[in-house]
Protein backbone atom coordinates (compact mmCIF):
# COMPACT_ATOMS: atom_id res chain seq x y z
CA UNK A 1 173.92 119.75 82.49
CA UNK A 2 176.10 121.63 84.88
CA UNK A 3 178.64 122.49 82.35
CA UNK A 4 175.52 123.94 80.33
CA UNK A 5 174.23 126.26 83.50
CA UNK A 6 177.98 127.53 83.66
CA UNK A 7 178.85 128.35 79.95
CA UNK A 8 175.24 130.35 79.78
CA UNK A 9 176.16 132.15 82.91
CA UNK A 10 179.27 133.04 81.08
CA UNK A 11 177.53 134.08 77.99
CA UNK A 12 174.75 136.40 80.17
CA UNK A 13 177.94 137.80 81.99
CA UNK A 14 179.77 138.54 78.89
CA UNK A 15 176.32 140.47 77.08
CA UNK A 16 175.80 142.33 80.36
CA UNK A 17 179.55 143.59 80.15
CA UNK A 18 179.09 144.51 76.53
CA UNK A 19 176.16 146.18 77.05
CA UNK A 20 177.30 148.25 79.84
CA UNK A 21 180.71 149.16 77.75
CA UNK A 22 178.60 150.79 75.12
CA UNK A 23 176.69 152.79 77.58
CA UNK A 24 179.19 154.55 78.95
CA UNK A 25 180.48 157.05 75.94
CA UNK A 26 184.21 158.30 75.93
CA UNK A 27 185.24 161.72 77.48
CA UNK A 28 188.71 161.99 76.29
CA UNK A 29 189.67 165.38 75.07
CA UNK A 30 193.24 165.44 74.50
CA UNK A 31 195.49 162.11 73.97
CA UNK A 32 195.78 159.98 76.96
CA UNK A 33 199.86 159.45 75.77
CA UNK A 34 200.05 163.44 75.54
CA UNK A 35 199.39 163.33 79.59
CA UNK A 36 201.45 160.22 80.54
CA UNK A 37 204.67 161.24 78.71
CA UNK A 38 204.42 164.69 80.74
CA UNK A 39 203.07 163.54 84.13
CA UNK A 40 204.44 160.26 84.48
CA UNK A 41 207.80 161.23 85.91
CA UNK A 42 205.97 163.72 88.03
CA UNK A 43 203.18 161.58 89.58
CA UNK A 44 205.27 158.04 90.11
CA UNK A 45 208.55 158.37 89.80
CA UNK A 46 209.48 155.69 87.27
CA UNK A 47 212.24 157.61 84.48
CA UNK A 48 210.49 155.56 81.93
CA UNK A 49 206.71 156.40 80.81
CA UNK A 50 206.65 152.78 79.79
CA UNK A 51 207.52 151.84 83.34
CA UNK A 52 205.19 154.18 84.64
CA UNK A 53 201.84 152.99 82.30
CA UNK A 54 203.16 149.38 83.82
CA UNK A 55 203.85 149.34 87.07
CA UNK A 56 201.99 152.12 88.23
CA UNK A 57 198.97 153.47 86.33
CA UNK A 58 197.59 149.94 85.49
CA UNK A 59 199.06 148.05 88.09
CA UNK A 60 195.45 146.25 88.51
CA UNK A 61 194.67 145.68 85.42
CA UNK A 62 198.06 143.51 85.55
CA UNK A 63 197.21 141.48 88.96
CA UNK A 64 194.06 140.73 87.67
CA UNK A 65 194.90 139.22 84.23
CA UNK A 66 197.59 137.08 86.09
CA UNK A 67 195.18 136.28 88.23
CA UNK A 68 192.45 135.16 85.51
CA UNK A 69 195.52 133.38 83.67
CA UNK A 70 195.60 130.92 87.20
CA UNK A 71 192.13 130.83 87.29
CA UNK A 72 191.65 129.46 83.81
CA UNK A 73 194.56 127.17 83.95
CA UNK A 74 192.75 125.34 87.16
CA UNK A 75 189.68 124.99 85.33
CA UNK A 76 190.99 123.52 83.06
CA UNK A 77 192.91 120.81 84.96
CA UNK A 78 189.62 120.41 86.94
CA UNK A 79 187.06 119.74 83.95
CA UNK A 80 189.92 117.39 82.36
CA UNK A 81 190.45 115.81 85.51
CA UNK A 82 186.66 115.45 86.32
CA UNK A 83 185.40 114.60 82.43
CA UNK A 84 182.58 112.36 83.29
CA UNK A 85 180.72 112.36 86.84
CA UNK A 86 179.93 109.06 86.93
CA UNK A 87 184.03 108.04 86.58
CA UNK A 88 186.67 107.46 89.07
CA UNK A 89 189.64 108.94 88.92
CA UNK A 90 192.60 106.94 89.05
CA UNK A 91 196.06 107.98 88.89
């Protein structure tokens, strides 16, 4: 029943952020790449743009999909671990 109440609230989450993605319309008038390839030198210092987008410009975007990677890989070891309730585990 738990697991249930969990993968809905994952579900609800997910339509939410789909929802809110399509409300929000893109402003973009020029290329992004057009402003990175002659900024990115300028603004971080990296001699490579690729270095730049990386390490600098989506720098978050890169803790926090590490971070969801560890996040998913104990969950799973937890609901493998802890299959039934009602069982013991024994190693």
């Amino acid at each position: 029943m738990r697991r249930s109440y969990i993968g809905l609230f994952i579900f609800f989450i997910a339509l939410v952020v789909i929802y809110q993605n399509n409300l929000i319309p893109l402003s973009v008038t020029k290329p992004i790449s057009e402003y990175v390839i002659k900024n990115a030198y300028t603004e971080t210092g990296a001699p490579n743009a690729v270095t730049a987008i990386y390490l600098f410009y989506r720098y978050y975007d890169t803790l926090f999909e590490a971070l969801m990677l560890l996040f998913s890989i104990i969950a799973v070891i937890y609901m493998s671990v802890h299959e039934h309730e009602g069982d013991r585990y024994d190693e």
